[in-house]
Protein backbone atom coordinates (compact mmCIF):
# COMPACT_ATOMS: atom_id res chain seq x y z
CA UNK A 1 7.02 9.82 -11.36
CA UNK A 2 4.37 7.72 -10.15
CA UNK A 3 1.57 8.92 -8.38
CA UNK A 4 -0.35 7.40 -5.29
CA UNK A 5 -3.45 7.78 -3.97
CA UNK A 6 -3.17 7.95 -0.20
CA UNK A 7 -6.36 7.08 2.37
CA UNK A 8 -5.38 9.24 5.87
CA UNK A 9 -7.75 8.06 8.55
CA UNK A 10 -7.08 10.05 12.14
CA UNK A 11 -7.52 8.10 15.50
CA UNK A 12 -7.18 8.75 19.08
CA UNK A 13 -6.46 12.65 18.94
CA UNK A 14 -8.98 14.22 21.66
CA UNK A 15 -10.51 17.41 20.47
CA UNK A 16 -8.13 19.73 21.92
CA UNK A 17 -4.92 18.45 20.90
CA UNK A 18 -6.50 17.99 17.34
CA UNK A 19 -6.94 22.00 17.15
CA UNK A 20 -3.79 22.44 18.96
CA UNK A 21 -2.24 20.80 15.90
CA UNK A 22 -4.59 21.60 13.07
CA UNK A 23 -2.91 24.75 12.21
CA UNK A 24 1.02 23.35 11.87
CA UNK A 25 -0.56 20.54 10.20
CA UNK A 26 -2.02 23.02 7.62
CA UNK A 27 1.62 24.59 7.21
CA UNK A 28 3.15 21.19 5.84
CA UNK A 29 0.13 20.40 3.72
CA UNK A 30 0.78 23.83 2.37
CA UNK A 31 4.53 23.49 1.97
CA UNK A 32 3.87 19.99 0.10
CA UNK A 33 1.55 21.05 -2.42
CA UNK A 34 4.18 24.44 -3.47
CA UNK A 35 6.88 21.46 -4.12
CA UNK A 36 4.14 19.32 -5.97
CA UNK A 37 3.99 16.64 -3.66
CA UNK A 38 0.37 17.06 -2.75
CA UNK A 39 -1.46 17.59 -6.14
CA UNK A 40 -5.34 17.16 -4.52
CA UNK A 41 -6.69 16.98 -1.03
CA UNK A 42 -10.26 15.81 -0.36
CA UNK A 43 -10.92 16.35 3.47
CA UNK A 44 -13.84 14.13 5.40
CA UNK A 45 -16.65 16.56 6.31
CA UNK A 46 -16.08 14.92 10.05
CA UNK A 47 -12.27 15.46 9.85
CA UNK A 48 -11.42 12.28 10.35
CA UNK A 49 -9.82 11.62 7.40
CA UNK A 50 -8.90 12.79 4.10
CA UNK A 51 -7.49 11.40 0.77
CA UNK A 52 -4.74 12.89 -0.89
CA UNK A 53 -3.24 12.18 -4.29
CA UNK A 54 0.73 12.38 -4.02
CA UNK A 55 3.49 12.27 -6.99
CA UNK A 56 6.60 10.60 -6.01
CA UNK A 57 9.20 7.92 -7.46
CA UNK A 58 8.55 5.41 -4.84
CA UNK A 59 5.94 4.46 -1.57
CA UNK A 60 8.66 4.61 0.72
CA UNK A 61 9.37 8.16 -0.14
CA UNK A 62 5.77 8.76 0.40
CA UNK A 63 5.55 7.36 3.76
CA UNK A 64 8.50 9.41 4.69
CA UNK A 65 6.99 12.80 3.73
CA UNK A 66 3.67 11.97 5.65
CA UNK A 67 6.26 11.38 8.74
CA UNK A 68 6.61 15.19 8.92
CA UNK A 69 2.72 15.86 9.88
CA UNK A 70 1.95 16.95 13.54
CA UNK A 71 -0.75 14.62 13.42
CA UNK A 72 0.80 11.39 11.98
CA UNK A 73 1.03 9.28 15.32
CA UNK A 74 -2.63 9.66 15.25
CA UNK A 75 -2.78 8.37 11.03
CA UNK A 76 -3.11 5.14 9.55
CA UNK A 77 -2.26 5.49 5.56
CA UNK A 78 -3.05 3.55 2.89
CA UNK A 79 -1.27 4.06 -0.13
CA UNK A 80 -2.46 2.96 -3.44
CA UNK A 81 -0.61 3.48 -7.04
CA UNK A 82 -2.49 4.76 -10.01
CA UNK A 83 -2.02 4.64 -13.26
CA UNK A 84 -3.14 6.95 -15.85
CA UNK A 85 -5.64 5.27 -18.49
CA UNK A 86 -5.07 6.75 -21.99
């Protein structure tokens, strides 16, 4: 499995929708990290953004999963792979 490091930024979502979708948003993130998908989230104090390291075979599989967010026509990802230094 490789793991990714993935840069969220959120654009263009007006307050109101943003709440409006918050909470379904919070049931996927919480239905990714039980399958161990989502191993860490780091949210931007200003919520508009977040960084989120991911385990998955490949980036297209990655992309795919973040598809499923209420809030994903407002993201722009940026996925990066780590590697492990040992």
């Amino acid at each position: 499995m490789n793991r990714y490091m993935v840069e969220v930024t959120i654009s263009g979502v007006d307050r109101n929708q943003f709440e409006a979708l918050a909470a379904r948003e919070q049931e996927v993130v919480a239905e990714l990290t039980q399958t161990g998908f989502i191993e860490q989230i780091y949210v931007q104090n200003d919520l508009t953004g977040a960084y989120l390291i991911v385990k998955e075979r490949d980036e297209s599989y990655v992309r795919e999963q973040f598809n499923r967010f209420p809030l994903f026509p407002y993201m722009a990802l940026k996925l990066v792979q780590l590697q492990t230094l040992s």
